[in-house]
PDB file of N, CA and C in Angstrom:
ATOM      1  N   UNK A   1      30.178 121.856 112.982  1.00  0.00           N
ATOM      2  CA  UNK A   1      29.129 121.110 113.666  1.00  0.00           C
ATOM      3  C   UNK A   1      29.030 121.587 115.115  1.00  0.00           C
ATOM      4  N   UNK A   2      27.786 121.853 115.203  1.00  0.00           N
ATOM      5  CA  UNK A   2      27.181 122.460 116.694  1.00  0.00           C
ATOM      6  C   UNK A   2      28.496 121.032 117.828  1.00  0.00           C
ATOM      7  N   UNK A   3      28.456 120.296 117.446  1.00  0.00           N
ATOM      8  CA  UNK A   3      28.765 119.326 118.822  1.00  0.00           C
ATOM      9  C   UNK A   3      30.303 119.719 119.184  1.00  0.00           C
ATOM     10  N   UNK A   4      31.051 119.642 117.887  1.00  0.00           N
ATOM     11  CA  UNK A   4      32.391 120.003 118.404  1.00  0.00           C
ATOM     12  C   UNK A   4      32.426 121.439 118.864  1.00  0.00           C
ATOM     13  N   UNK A   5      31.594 122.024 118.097  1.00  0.00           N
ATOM     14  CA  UNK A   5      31.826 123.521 119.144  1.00  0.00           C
ATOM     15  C   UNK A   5      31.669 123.269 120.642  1.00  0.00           C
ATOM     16  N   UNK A   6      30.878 122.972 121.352  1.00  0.00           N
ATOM     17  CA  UNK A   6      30.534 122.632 122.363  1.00  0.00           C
ATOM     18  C   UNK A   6      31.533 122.173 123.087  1.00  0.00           C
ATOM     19  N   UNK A   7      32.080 120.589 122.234  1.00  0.00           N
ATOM     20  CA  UNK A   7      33.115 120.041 122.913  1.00  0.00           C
ATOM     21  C   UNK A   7      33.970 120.997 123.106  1.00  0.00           C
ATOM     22  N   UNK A   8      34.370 121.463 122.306  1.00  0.00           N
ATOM     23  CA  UNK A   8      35.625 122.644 122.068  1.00  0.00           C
ATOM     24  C   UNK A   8      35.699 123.153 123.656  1.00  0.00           C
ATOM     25  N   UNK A   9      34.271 124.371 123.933  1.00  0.00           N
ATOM     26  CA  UNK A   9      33.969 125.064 125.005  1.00  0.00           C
ATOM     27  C   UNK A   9      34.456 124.365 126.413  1.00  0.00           C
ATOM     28  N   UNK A  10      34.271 122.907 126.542  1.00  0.00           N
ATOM     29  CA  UNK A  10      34.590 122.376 127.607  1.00  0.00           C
ATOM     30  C   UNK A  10      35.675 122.083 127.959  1.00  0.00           C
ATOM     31  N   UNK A  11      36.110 121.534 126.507  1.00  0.00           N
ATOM     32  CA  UNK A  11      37.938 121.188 126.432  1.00  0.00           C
ATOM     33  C   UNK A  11      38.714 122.031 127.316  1.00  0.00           C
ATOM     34  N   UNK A  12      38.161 123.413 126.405  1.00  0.00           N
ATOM     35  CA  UNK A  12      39.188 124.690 126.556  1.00  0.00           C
ATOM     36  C   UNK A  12      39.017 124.900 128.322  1.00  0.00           C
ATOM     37  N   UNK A  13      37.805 124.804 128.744  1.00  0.00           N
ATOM     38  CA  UNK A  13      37.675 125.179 130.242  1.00  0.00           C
ATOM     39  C   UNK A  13      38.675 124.200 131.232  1.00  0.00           C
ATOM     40  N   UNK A  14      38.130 122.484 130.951  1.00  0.00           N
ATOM     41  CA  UNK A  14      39.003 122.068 131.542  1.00  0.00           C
ATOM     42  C   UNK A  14      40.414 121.685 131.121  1.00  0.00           C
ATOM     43  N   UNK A  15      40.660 121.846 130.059  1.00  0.00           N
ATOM     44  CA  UNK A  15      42.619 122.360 129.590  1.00  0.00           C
ATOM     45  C   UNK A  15      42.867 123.514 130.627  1.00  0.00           C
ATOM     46  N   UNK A  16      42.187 124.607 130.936  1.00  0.00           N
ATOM     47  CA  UNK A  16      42.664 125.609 131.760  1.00  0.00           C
ATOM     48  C   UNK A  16      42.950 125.013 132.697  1.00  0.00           C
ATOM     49  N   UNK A  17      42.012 124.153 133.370  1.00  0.00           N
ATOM     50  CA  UNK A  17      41.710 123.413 134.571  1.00  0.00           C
ATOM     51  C   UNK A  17      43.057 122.319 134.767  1.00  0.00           C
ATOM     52  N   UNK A  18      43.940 121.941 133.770  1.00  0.00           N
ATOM     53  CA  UNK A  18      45.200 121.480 133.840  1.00  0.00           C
ATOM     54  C   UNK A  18      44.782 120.028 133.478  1.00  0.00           C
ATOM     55  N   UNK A  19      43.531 119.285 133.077  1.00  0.00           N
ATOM     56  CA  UNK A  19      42.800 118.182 132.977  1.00  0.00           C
ATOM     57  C   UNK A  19      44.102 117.794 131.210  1.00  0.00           C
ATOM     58  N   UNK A  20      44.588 116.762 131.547  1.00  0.00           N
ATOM     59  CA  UNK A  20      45.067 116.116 130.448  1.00  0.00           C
ATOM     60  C   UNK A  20      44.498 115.553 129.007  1.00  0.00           C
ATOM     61  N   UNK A  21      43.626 115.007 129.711  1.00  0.00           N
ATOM     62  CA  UNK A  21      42.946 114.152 128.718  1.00  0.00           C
ATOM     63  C   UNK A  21      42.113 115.881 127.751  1.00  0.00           C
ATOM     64  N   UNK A  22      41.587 116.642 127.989  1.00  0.00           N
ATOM     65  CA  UNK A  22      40.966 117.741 127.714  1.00  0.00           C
ATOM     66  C   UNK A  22      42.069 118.620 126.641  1.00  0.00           C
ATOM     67  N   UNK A  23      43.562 118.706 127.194  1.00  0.00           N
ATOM     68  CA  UNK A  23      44.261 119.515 126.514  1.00  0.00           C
ATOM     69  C   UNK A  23      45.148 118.320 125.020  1.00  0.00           C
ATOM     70  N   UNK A  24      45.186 117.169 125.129  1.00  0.00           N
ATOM     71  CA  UNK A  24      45.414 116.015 123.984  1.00  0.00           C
ATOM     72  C   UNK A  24      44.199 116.468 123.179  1.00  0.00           C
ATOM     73  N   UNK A  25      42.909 116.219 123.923  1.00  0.00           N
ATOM     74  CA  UNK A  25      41.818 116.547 122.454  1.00  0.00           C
ATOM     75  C   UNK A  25      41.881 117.275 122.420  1.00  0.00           C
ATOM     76  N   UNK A  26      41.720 118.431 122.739  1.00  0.00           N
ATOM     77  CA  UNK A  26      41.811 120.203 122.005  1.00  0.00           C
ATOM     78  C   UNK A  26      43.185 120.275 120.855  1.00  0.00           C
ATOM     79  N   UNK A  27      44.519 119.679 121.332  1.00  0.00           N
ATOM     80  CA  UNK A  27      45.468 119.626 120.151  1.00  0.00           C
ATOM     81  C   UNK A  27      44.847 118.789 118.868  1.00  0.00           C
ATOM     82  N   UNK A  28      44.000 117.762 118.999  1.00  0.00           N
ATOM     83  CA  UNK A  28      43.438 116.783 117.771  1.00  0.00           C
ATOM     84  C   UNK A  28      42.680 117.661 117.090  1.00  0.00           C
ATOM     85  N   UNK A  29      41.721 118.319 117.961  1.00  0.00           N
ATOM     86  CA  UNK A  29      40.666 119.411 117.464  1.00  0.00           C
ATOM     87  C   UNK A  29      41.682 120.330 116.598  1.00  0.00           C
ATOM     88  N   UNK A  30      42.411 121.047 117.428  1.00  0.00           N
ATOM     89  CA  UNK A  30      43.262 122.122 116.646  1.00  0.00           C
ATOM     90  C   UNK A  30      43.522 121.215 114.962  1.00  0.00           C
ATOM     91  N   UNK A  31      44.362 120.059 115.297  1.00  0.00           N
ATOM     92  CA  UNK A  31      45.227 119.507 114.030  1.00  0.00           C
ATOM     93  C   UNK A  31      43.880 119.134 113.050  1.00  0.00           C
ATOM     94  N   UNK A  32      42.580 118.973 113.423  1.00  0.00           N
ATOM     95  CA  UNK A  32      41.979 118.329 112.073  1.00  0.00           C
ATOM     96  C   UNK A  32      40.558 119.456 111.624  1.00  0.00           C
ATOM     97  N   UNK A  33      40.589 120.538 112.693  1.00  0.00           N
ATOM     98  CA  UNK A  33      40.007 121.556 112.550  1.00  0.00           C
ATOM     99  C   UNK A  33      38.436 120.762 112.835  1.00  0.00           C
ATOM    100  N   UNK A  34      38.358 120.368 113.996  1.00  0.00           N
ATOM    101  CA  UNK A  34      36.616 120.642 114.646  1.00  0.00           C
ATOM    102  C   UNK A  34      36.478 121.289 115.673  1.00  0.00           C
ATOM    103  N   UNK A  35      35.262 122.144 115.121  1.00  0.00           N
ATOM    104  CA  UNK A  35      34.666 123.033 115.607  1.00  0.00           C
ATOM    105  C   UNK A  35      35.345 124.443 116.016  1.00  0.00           C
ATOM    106  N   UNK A  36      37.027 124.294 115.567  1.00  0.00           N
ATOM    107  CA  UNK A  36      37.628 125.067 115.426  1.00  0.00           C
ATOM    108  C   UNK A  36      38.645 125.124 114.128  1.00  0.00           C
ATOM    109  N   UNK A  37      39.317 126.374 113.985  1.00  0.00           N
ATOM    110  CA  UNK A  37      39.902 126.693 112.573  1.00  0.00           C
ATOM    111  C   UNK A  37      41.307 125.442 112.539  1.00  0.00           C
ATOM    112  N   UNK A  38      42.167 125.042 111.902  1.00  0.00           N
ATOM    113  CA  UNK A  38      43.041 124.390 111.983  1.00  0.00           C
ATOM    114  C   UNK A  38      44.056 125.570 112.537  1.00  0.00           C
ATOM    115  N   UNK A  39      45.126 124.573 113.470  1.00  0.00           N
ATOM    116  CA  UNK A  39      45.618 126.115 113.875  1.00  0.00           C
ATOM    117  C   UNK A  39      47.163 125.412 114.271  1.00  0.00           C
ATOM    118  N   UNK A  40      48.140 125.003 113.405  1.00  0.00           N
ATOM    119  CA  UNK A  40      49.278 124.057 114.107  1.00  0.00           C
ATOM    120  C   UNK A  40      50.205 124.797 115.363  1.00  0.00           C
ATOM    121  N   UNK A  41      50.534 125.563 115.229  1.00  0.00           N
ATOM    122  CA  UNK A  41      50.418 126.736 116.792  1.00  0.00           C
ATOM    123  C   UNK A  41      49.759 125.967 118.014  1.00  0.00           C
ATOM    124  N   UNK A  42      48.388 126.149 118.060  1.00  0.00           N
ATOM    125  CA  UNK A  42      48.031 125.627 119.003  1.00  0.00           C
ATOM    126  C   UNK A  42      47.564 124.445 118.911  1.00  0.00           C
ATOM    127  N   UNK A  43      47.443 123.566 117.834  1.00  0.00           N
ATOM    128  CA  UNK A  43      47.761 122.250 118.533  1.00  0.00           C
ATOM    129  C   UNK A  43      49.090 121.806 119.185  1.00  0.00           C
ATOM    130  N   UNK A  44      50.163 121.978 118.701  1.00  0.00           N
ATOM    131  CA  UNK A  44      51.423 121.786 119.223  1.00  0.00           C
ATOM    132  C   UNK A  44      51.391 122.583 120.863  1.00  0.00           C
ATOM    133  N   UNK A  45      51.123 123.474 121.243  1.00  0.00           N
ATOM    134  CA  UNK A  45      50.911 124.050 122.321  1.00  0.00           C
ATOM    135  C   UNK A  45      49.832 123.195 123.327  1.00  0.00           C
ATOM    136  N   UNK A  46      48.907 122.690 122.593  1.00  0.00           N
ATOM    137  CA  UNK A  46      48.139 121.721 123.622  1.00  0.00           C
ATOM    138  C   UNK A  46      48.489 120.020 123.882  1.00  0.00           C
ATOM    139  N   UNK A  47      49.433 119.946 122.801  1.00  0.00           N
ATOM    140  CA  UNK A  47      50.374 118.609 122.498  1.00  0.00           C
ATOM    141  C   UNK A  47      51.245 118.628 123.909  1.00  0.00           C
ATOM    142  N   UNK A  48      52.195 119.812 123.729  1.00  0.00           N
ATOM    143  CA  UNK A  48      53.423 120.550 124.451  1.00  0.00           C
ATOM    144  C   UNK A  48      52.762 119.933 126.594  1.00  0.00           C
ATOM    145  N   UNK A  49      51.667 120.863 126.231  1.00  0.00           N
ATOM    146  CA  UNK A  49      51.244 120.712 127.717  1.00  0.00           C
ATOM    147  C   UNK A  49      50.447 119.392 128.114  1.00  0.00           C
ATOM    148  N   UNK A  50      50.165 118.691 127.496  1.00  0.00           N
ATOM    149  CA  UNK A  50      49.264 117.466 127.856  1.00  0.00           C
ATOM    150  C   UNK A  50      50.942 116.387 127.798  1.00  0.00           C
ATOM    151  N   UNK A  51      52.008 116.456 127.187  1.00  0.00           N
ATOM    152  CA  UNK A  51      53.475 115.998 127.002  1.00  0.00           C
ATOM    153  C   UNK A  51      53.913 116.364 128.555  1.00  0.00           C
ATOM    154  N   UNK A  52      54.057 117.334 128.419  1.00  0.00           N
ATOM    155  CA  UNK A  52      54.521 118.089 130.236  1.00  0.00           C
ATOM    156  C   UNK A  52      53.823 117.547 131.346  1.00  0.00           C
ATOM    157  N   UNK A  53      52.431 117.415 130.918  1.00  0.00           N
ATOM    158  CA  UNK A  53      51.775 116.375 132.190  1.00  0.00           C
ATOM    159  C   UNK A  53      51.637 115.017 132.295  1.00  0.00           C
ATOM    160  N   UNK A  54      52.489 114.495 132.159  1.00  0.00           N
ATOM    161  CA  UNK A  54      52.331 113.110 131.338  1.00  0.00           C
ATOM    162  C   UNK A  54      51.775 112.019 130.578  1.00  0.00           C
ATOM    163  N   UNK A  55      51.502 112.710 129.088  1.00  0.00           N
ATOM    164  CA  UNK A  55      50.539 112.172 128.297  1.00  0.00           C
ATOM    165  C   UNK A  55      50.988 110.983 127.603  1.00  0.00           C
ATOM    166  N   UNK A  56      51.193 110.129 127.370  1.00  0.00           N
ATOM    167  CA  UNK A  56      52.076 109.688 126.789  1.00  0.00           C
ATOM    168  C   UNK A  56      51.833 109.535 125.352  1.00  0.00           C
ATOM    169  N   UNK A  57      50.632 109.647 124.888  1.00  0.00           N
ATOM    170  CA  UNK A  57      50.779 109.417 123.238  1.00  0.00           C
ATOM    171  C   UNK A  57      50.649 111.150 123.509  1.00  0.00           C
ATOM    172  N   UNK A  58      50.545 112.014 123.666  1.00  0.00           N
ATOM    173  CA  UNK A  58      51.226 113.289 123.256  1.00  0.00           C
ATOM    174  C   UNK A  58      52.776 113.387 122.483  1.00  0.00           C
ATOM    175  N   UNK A  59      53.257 113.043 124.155  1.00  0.00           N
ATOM    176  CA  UNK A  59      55.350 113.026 124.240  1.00  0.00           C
ATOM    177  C   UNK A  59      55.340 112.072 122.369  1.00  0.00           C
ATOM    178  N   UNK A  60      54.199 111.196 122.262  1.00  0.00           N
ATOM    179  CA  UNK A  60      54.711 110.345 121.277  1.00  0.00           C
ATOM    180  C   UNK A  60      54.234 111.188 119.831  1.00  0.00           C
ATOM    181  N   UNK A  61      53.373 111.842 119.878  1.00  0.00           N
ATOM    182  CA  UNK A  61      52.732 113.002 118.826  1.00  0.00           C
ATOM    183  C   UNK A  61      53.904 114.234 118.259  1.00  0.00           C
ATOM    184  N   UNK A  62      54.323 114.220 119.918  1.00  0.00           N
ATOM    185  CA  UNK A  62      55.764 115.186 119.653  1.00  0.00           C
ATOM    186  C   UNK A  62      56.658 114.898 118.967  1.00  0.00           C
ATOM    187  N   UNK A  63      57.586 113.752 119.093  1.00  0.00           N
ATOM    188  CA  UNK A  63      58.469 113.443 118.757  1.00  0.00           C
ATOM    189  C   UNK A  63      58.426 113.060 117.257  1.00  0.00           C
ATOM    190  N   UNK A  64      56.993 112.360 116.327  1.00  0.00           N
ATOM    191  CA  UNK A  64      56.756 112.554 114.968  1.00  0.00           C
ATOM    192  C   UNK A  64      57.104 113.554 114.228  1.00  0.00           C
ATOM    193  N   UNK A  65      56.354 115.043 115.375  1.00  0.00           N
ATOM    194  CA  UNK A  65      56.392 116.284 114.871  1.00  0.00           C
ATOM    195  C   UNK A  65      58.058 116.694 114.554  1.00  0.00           C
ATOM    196  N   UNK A  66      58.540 116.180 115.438  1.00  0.00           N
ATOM    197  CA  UNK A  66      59.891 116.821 115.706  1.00  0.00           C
ATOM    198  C   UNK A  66      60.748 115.591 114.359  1.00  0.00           C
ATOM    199  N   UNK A  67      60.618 114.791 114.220  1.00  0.00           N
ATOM    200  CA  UNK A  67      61.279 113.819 113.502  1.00  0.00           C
ATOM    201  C   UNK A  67      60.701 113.937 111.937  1.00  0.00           C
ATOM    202  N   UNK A  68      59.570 114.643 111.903  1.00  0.00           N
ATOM    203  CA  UNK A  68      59.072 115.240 110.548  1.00  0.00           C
ATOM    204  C   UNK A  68      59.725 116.163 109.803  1.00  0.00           C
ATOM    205  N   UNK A  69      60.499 117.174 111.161  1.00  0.00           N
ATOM    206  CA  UNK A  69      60.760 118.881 110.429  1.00  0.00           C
ATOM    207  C   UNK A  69      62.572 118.256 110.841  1.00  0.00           C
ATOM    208  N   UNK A  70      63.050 117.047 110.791  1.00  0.00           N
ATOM    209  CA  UNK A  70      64.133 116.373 110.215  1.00  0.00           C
ATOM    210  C   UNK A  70      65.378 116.835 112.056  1.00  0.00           C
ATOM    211  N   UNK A  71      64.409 116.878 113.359  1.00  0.00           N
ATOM    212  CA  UNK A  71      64.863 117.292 114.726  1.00  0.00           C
ATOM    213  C   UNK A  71      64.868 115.810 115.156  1.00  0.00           C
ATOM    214  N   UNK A  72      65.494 115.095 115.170  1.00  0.00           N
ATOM    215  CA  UNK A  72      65.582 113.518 114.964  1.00  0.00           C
ATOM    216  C   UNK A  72      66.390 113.352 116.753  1.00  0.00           C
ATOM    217  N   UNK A  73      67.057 114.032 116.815  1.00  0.00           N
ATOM    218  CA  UNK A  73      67.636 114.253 118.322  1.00  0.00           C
ATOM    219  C   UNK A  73      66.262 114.239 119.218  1.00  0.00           C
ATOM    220  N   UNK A  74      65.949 115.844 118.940  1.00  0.00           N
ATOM    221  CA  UNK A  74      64.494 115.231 119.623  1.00  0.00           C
ATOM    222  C   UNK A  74      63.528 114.929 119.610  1.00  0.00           C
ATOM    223  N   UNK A  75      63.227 113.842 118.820  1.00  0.00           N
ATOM    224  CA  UNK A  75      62.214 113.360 118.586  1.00  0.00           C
ATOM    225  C   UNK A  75      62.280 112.029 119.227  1.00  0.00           C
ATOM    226  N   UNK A  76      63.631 111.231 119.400  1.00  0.00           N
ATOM    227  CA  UNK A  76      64.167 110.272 119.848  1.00  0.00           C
ATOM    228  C   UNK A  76      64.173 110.537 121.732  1.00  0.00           C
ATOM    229  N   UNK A  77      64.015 111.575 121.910  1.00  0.00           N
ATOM    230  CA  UNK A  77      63.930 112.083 123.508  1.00  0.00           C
ATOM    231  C   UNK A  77      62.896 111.771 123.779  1.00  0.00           C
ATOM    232  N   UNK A  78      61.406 112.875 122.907  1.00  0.00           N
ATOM    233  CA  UNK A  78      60.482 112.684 123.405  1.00  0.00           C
ATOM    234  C   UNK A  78      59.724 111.063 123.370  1.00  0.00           C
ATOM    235  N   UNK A  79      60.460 110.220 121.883  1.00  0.00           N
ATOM    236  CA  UNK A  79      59.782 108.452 122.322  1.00  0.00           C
ATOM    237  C   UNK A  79      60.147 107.677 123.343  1.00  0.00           C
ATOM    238  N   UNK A  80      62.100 108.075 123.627  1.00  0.00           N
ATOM    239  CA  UNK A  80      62.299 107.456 124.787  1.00  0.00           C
ATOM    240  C   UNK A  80      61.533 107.901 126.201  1.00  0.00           C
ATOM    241  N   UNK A  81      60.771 108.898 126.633  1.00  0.00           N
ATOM    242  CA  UNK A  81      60.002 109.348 127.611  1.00  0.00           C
ATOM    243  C   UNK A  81      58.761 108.910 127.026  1.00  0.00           C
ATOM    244  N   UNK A  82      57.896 108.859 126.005  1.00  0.00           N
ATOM    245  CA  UNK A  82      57.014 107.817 126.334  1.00  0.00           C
ATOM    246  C   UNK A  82      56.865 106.611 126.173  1.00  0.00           C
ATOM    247  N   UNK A  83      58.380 105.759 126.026  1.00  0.00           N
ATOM    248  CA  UNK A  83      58.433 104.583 126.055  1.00  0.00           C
ATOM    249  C   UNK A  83      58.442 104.077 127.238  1.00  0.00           C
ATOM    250  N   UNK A  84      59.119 104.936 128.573  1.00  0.00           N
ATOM    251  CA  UNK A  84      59.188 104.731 129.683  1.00  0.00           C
ATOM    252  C   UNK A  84      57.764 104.755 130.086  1.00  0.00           C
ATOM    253  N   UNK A  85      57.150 105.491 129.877  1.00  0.00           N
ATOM    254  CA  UNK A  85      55.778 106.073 130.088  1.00  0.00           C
ATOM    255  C   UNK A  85      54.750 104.680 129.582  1.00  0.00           C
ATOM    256  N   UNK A  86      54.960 103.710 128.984  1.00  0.00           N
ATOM    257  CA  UNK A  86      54.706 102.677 128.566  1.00  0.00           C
ATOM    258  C   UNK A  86      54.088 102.279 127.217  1.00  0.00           C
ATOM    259  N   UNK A  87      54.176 103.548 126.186  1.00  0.00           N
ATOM    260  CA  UNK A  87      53.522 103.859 124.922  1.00  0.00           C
ATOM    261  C   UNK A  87      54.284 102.200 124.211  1.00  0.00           C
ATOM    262  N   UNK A  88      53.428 101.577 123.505  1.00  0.00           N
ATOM    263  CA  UNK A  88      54.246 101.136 122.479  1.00  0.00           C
ATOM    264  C   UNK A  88      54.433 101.104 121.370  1.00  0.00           C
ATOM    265  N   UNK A  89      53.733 102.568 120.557  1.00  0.00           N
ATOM    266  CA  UNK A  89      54.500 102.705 119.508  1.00  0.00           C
ATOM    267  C   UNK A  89      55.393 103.287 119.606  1.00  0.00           C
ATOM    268  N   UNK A  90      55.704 104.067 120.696  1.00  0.00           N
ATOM    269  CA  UNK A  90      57.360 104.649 120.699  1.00  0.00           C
ATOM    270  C   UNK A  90      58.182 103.427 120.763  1.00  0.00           C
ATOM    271  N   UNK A  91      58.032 102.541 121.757  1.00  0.00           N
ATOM    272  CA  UNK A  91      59.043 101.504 121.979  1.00  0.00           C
ATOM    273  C   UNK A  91      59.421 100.926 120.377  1.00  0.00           C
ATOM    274  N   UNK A  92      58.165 100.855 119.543  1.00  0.00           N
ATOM    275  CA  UNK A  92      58.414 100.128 118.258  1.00  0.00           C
ATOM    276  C   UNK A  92      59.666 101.306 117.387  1.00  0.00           C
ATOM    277  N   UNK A  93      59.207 102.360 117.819  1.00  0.00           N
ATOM    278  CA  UNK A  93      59.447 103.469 116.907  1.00  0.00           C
ATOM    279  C   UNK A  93      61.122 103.125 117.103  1.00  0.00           C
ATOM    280  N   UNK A  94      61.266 103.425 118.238  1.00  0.00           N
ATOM    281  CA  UNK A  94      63.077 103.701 119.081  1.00  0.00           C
ATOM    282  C   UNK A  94      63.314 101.857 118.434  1.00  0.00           C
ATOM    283  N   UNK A  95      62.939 101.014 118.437  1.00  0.00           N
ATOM    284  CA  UNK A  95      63.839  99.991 117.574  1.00  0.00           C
ATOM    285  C   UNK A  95      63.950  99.700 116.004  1.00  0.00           C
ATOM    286  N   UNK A  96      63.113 100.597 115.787  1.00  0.00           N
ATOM    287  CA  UNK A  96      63.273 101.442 114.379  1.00  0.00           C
ATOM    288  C   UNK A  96      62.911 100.571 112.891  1.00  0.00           C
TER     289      UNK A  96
END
C-alpha cells in the first residue's frame, strides 16, 4: 500500500534523525512487513536503537524477543529497565 511506503520514507529519514518514536515504528513495519519486506534483522536493529534511546515498550519488545529464543537472563534485564522506565507490562511480566 502506497501509504506505508510513504510512511516507511519518513520513518527511515527521521530514525536517521535519532527521532524515537520513528525508529519503534519502522521495527513494527519491519516485523509485520508494511510497505516493506519482513525483515527480523532489521526490526530488531530498530527495536535495539529506539531501546538505547529510551523507549520503553521497545526495552519491553526486547526482552520477549530475548525470553522467546530461551535468553531469560536477558530478557529479565531488558523488563527490569523498562519497568523502571515505567512500562507496566514489564512490571507484570518481572512478577511473573
Amino acid at each position: 500500500d502506497r501509504d506505508y511506503e510513504r510512511a516507511f520514507e519518513y520513518f527511515t529519514k527521521a530514525a536517521d534523525l535519532g527521532d524515537v518514536e520513528a525508529q519503534f515504528n519502522l521495527s513494527l513495519m519491519y516485523r509485520e512487513g508494511l510497505g516493506v519486506e519482513k525483515d527480523e534483522k532489521m526490526e530488531l536493529y530498530y527495536e535495539e536503537e529506539a531501546a538505547i534511546s529510551g523507549d520503553p515498550s521497545s526495552r519491553y519488545s526486547l526482552g520477549c524477543h530475548e525470553g522467546g529464543n530461551g535468553r531469560y537472563g536477558r530478557a529479565v534485564k531488558h523488563w527490569i529497565i523498562a519497568a523502571k522506565l515505567g512500562h507496566d507490562d514489564s512490571v507484570q511480566r518481572l512478577k511473573g
